[in-house]
Protein backbone atom coordinates (compact mmCIF):
# COMPACT_ATOMS: atom_id res chain seq x y z
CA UNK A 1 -18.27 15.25 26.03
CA UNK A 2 -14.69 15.25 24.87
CA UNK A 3 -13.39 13.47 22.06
CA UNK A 4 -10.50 11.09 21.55
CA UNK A 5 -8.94 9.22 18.98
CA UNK A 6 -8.30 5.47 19.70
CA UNK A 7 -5.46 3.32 17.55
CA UNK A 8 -6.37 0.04 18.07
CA UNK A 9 -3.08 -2.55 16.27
CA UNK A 10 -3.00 -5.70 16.41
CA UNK A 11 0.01 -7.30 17.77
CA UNK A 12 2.19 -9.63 15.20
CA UNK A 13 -0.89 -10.13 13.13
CA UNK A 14 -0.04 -12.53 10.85
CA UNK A 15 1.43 -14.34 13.42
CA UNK A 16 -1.08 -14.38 15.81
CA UNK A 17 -3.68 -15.52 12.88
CA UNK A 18 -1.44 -18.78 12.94
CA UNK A 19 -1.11 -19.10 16.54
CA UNK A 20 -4.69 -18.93 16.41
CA UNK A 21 -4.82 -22.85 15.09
CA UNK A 22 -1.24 -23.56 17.03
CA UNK A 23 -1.85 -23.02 20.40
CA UNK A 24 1.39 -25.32 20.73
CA UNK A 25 3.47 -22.36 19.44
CA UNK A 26 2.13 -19.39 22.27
CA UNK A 27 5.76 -18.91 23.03
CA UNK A 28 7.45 -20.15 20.51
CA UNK A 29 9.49 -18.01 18.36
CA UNK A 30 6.99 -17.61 14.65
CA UNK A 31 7.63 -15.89 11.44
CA UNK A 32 5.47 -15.23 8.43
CA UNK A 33 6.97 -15.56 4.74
CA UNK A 34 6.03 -13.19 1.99
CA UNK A 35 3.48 -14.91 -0.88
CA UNK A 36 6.17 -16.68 -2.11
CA UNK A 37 8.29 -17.04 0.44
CA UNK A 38 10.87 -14.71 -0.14
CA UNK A 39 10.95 -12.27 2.70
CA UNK A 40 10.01 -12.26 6.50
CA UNK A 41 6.76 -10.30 6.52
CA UNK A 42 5.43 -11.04 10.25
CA UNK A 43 7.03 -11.84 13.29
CA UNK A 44 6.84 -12.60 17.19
CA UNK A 45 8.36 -11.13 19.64
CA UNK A 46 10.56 -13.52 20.28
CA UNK A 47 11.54 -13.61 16.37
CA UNK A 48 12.02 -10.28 16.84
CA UNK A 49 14.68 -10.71 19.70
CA UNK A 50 16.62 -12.82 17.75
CA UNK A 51 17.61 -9.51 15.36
CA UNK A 52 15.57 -10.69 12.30
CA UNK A 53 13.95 -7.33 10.94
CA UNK A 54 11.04 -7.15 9.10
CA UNK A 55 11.53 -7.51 5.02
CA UNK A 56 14.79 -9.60 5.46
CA UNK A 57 15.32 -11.77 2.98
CA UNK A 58 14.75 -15.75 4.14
CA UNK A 59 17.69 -16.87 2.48
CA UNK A 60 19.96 -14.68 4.72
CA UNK A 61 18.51 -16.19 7.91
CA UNK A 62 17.51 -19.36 7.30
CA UNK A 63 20.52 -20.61 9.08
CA UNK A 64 19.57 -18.83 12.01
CA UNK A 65 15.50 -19.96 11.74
CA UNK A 66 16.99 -23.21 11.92
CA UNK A 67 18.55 -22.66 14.71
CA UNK A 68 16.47 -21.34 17.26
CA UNK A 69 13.71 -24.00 15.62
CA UNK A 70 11.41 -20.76 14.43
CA UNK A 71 8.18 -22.14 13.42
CA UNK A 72 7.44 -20.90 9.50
CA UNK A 73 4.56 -20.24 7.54
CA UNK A 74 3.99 -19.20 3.93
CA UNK A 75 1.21 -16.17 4.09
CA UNK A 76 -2.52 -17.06 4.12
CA UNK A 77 -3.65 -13.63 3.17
CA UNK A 78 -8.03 -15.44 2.96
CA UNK A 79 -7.19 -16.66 6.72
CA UNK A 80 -5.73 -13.00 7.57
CA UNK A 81 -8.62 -10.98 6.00
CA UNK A 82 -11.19 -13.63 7.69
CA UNK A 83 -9.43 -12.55 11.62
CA UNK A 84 -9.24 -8.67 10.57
CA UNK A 85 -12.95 -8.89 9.77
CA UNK A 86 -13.68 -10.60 12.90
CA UNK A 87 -11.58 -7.43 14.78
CA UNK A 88 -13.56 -4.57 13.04
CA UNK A 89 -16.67 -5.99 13.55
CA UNK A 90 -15.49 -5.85 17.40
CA UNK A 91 -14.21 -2.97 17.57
CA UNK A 92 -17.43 -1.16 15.96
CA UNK A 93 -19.64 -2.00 19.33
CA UNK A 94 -17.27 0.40 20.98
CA UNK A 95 -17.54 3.51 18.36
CA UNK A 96 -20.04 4.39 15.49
CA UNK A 97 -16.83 5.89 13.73
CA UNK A 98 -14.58 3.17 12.89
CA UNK A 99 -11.91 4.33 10.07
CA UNK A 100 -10.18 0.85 8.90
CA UNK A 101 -6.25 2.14 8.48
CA UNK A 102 -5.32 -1.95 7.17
CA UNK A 103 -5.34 -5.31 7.89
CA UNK A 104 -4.47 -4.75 10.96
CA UNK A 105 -5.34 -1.33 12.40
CA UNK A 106 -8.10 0.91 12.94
CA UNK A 107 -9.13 4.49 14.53
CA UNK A 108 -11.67 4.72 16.44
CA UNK A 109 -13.43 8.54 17.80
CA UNK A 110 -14.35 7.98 21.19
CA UNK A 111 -16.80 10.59 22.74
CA UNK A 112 -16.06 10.12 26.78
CA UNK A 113 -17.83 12.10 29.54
CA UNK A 114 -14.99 11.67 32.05
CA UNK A 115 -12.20 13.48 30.54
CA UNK A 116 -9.70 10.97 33.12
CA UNK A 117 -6.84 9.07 32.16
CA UNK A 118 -8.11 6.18 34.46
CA UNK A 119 -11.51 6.56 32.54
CA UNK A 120 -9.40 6.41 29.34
CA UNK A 121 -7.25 3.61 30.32
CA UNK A 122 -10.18 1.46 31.08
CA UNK A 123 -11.94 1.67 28.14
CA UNK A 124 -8.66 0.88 26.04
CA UNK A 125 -8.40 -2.04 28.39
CA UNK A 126 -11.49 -3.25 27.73
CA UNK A 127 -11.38 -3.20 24.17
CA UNK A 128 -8.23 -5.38 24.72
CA UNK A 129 -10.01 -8.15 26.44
CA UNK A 130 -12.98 -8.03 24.08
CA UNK A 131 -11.00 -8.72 21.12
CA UNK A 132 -8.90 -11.10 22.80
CA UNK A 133 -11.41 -12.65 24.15
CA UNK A 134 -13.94 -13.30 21.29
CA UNK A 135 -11.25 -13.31 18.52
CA UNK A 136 -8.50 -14.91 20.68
CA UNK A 137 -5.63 -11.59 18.81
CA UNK A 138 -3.88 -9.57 21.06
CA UNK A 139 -4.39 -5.91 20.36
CA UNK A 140 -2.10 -2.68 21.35
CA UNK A 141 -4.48 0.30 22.00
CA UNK A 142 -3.35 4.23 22.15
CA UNK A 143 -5.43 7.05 22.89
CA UNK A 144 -4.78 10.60 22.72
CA UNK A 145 -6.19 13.88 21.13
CA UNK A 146 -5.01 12.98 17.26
CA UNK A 147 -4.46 10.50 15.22
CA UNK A 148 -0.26 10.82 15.02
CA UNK A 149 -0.27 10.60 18.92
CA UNK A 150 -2.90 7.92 19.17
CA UNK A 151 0.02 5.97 17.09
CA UNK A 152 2.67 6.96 19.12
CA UNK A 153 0.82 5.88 22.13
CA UNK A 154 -0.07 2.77 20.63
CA UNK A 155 3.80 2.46 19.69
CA UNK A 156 4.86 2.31 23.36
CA UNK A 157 2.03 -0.19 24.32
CA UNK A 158 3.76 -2.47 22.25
CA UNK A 159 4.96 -5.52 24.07
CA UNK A 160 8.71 -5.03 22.75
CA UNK A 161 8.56 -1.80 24.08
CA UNK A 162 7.90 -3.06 27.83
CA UNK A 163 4.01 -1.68 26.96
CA UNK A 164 1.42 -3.73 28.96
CA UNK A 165 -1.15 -3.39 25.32
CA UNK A 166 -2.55 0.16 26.83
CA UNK A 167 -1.59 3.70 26.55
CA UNK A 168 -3.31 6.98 27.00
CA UNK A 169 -1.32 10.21 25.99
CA UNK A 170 -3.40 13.15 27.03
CA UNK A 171 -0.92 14.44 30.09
CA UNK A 172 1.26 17.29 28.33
CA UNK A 173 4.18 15.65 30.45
CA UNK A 174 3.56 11.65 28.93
CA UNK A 175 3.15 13.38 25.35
CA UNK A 176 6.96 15.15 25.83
CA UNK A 177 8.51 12.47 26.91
CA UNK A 178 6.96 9.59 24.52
CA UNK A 179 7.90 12.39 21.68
CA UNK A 180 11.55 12.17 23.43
CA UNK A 181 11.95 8.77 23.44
CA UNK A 182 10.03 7.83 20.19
CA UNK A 183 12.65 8.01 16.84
CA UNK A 184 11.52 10.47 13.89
CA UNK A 185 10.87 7.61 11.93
CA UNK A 186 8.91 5.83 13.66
CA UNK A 187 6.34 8.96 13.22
CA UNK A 188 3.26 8.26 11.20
CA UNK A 189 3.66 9.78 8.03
CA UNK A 190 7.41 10.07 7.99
CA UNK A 191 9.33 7.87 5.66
CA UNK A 192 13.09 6.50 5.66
CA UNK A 193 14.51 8.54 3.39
CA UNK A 194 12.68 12.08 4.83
CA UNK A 195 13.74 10.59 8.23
CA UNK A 196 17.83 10.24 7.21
CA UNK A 197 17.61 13.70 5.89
CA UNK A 198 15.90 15.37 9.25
CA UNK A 199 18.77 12.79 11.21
CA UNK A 200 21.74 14.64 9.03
CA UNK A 201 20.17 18.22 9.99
CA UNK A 202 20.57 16.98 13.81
CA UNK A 203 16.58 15.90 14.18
CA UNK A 204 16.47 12.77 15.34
CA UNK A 205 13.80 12.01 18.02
CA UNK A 206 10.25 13.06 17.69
CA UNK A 207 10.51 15.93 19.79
CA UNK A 208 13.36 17.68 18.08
CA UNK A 209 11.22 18.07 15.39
CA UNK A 210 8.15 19.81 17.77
CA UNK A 211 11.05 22.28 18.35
CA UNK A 212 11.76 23.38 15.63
CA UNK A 213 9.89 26.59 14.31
CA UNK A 214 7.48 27.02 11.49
CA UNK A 215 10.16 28.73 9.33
CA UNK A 216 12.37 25.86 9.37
CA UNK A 217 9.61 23.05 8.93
CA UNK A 218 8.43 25.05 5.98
CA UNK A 219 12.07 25.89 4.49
CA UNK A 220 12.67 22.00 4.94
CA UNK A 221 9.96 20.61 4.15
CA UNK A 222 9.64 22.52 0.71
């Protein structure tokens, strides 16, 4: 048997809680406010195209909310823990490990006989379609060998990313070039501010930092 780490994240999740009761709004363009309405918190993918980022301040884009008509909704964090309940309990009749990362993600360990990226790809698949399916959210699923690269993979599922919801990074040529094309910041574990400092010392993608040598992660890391 070989084992795998699975990223299972659900797409938009707050938003796709509310699309859940406005079927209406499938392709409509949806954003979550913070608890009191202050800040954007969760959006759709075609919220997202517009330019609004995540955290922005409603006051600065109200104008443009109104519009494109984006459909708003003030956070129902009972209705969002009630969906994320309904995932886990899901995603548990595909692993006996389940590690709950939030609201909205979870890793599971897979233990696969067929050490295939086909195999792989059709068991992320299906986890897709079973959550969607019997809890009507769309889920992005990654696999690979740990848990940084099961988010990575997981990253370029995304839809905004041209993903199709499933990715599998266990070829050493997929993992190079999703470490090429994913941002240093955008790596688990890496914040802002450690990710402007690596971008001033020339690291700026993923994979600059796999090259760099154990003397100067541990001179700049210190």
């Amino acid at each position: 048997m070989t084992e795998y780490i699975s990223l299972i994240d659900c797409d938009n999740f707050f938003v796709s809680c509310e699309r859940l009761f406005r079927p209406d709004l499938a392709h409509h363009p949806v954003a979550v406010l913070s608890s009191n309405d202050g800040c954007i918190v969760s959006r759709s993918l075609e919220v997202k195209k517009l330019g609004i980022k995540m955290g922005e301040p409603y006051f600065k884009i109200k104008v443009l909310c109104e519009q494109h008509k984006v459909a708003l909704f003030s956070s129902n964090f009972e209705l969002y823990r009630d969906i994320s309940n309904r995932v886990m309990s899901v995603l548990r009749r595909f692993s006996d490990v389940v590690e709950v990362y939030s609201i909205d993600e979870a890793f599971l360990a897979l233990s696969v006989s067929e050490d295939i990226e086909a195999f792989l790809l059709r068991k992320a698949n299906d986890i897709r379609a079973t959550v969607l399916q019997e809890v009507g959210v769309p889920v992005s699923v990654g696999i690979a060998k740990t848990k940084t690269l099961a988010k990575v993979a997981a990253h370029f599922a995304k839809p905004q990313y041209m993903g199709n919801g499933s990715n599998v990074l266990i070829k050493n040529s997929n993992i190079q070039k999703a470490l090429q094309d994913i941002a240093v910041g955008d790596v688990w574990g890496i914040g802002r501010a450690y990710a402007q400092k690596l971008a001033r010392k020339g690291v700026v993608f993923a994979l600059d930092l796999c090259n760099k040598d154990d003397v100067w992660i541990q001179r700049e890391t210190n």
